[in-house]
Protein backbone atom coordinates (compact mmCIF):
# COMPACT_ATOMS: atom_id res chain seq x y z
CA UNK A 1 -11.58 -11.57 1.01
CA UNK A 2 -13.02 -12.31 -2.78
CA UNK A 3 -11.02 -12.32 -5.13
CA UNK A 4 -11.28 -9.48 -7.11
CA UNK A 5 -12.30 -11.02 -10.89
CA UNK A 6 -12.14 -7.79 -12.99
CA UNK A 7 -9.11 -6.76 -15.12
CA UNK A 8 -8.09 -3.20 -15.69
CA UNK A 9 -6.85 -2.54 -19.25
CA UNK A 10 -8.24 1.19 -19.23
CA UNK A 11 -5.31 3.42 -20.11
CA UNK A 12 -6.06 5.86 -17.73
CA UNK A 13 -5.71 3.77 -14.98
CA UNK A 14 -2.23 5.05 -12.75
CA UNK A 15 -1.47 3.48 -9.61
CA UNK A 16 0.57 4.56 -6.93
CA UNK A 17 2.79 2.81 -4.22
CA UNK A 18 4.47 4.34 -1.32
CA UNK A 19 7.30 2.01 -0.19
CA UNK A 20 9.39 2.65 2.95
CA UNK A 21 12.83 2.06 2.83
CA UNK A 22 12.67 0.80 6.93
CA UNK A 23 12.92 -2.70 7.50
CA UNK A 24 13.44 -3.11 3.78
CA UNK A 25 13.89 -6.48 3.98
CA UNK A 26 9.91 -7.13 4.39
CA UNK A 27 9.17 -3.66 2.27
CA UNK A 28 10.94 -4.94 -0.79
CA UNK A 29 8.78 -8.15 -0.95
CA UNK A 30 5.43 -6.56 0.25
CA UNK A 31 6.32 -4.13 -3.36
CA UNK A 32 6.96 -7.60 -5.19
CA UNK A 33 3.81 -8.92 -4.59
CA UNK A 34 1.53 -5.88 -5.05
CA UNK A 35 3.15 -4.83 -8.17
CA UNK A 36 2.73 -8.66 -9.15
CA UNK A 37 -0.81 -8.55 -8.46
CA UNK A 38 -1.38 -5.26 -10.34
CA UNK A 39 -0.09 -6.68 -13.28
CA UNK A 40 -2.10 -10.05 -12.77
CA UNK A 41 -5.09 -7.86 -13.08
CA UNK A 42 -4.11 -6.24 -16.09
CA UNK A 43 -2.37 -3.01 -14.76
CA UNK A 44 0.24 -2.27 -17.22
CA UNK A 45 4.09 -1.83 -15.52
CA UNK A 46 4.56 1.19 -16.98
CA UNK A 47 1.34 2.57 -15.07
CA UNK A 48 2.55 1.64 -12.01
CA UNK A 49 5.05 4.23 -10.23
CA UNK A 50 6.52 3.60 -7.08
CA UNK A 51 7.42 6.04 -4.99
CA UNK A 52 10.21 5.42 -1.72
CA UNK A 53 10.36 7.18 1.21
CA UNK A 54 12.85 6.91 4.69
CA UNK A 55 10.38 5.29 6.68
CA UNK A 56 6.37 4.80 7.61
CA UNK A 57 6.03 7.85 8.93
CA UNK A 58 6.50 9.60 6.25
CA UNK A 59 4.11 7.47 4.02
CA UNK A 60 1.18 9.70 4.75
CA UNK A 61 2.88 12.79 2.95
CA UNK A 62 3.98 11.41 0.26
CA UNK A 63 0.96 9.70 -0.53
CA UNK A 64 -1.23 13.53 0.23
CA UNK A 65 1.36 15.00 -2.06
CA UNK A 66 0.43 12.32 -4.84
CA UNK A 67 -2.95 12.44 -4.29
CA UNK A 68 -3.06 16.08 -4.80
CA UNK A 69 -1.37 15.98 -8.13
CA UNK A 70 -4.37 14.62 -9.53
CA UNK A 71 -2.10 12.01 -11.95
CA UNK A 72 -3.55 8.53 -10.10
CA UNK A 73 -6.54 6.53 -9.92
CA UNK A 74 -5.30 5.01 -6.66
CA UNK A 75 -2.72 5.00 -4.04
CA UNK A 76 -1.11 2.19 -2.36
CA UNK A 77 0.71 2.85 0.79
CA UNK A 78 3.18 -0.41 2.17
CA UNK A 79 5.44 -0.67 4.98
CA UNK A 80 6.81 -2.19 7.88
CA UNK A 81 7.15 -1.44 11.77
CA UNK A 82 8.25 -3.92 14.17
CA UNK A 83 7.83 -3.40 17.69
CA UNK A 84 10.63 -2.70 19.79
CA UNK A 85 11.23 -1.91 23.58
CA UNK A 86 10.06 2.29 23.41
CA UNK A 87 6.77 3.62 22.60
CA UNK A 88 7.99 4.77 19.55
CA UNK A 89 6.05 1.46 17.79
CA UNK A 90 3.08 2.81 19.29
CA UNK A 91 3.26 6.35 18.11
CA UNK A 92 4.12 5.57 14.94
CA UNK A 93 1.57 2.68 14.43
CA UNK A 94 -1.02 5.54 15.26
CA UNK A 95 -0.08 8.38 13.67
CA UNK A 96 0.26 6.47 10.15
CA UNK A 97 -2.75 4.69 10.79
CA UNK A 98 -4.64 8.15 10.77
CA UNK A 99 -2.72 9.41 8.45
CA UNK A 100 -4.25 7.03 6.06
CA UNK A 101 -7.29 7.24 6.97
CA UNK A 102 -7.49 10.93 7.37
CA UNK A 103 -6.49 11.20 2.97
CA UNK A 104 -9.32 8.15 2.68
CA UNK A 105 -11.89 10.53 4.52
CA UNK A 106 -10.95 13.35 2.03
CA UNK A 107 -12.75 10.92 -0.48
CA UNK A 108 -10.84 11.82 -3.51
CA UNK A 109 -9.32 8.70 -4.18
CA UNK A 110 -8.89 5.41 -2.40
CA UNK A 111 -5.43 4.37 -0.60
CA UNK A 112 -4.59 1.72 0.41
CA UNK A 113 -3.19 0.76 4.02
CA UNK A 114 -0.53 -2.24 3.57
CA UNK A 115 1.59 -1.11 6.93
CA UNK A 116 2.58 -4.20 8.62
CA UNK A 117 2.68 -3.92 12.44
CA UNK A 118 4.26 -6.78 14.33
CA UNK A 119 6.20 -7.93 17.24
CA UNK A 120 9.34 -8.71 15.57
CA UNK A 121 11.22 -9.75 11.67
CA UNK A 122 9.79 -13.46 12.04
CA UNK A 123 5.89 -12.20 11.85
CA UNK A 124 6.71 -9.22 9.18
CA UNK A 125 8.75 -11.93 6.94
CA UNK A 126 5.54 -14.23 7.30
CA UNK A 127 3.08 -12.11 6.27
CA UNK A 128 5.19 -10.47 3.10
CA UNK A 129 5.00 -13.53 1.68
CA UNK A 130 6.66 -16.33 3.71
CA UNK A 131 3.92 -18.09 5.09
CA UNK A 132 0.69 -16.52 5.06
CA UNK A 133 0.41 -14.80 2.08
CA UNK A 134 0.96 -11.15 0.98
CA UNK A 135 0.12 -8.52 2.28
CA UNK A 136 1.32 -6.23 -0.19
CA UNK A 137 -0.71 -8.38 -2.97
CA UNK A 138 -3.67 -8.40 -0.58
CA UNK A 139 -2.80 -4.17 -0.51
CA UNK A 140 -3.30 -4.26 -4.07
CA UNK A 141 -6.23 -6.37 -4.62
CA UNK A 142 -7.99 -4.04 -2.12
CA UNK A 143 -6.64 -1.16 -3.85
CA UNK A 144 -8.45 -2.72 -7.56
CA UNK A 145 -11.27 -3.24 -5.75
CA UNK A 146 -12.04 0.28 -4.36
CA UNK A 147 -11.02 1.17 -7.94
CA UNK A 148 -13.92 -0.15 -9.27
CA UNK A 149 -16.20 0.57 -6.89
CA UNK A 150 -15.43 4.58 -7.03
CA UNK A 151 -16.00 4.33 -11.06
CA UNK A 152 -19.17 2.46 -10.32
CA UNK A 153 -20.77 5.29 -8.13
């Protein structure tokens, strides 16, 4: 991905993040590192509200609830699932994958999908910002970036 080169200093720019509590380990960091890039790109702390919820699954209706209050230019959703020995990884992989999507197809405002999926702690710990990068700043970055292209059209 480009990096994203603009900075937002508008003062109606709000961003929200929807952090779940599960595997919190990984979740706390993922926050870290999007709120870090946020501010990086000029998005003021105090514009930033973060919003926590049990686990993934309930990301999606938290994040419908905040897009429907009509207070943000942009939602961020971030989690973690780690795959265990029941299909209840799968199910919940794919129902808040379309969650997501299904409040991006309403096309009122962009959100974000920064749900890590992996096979165990190891692979979630490397990708919130052990190894190979962050996904939650990566979560961000796309979230700028769809930012500016919805007040471009």
């Amino acid at each position: 991905m480009n990096e994203f080169s603009g900075k937002f200093d508008q003062q109606d720019l709000r961003i929200a993040i929807v952090v779940a509590d599960f595997n919190s380990t990984v979740t706390r960091q993922l926050k870290e590192g999007a709120v870090a890039t946020l501010e990086k790109f000029g998005v003021p702390t105090g514009q930033i509200d973060v919003y926590h919820v049990p686990g993934a699954f309930e990301i999606p209706f938290a994040a419908k609830k905040l897009m429907d209050s009509e207070r943000f230019a942009g939602i961020m959703t971030l989690g973690a699932v780690i795959k265990g020995d029941t299909d209840h990884y799968n199910l919940i992989c794919q129902n808040v994958t379309r969650g997501i999507m299904d409040l991006n197809l309403q096309g009122k405002l962009p959100v974000t999908f920064g749900i890590l999926t992996t096979d165990n702690i190891e692979q979630a710990m490397q990708r919130a910002g052990l190894k190979m990068g962050n996904e939650g700043a990566s979560t961000a970055q796309s979230l700028l970036e769809m930012i500016s292209l919805v007040r471009s059209l």
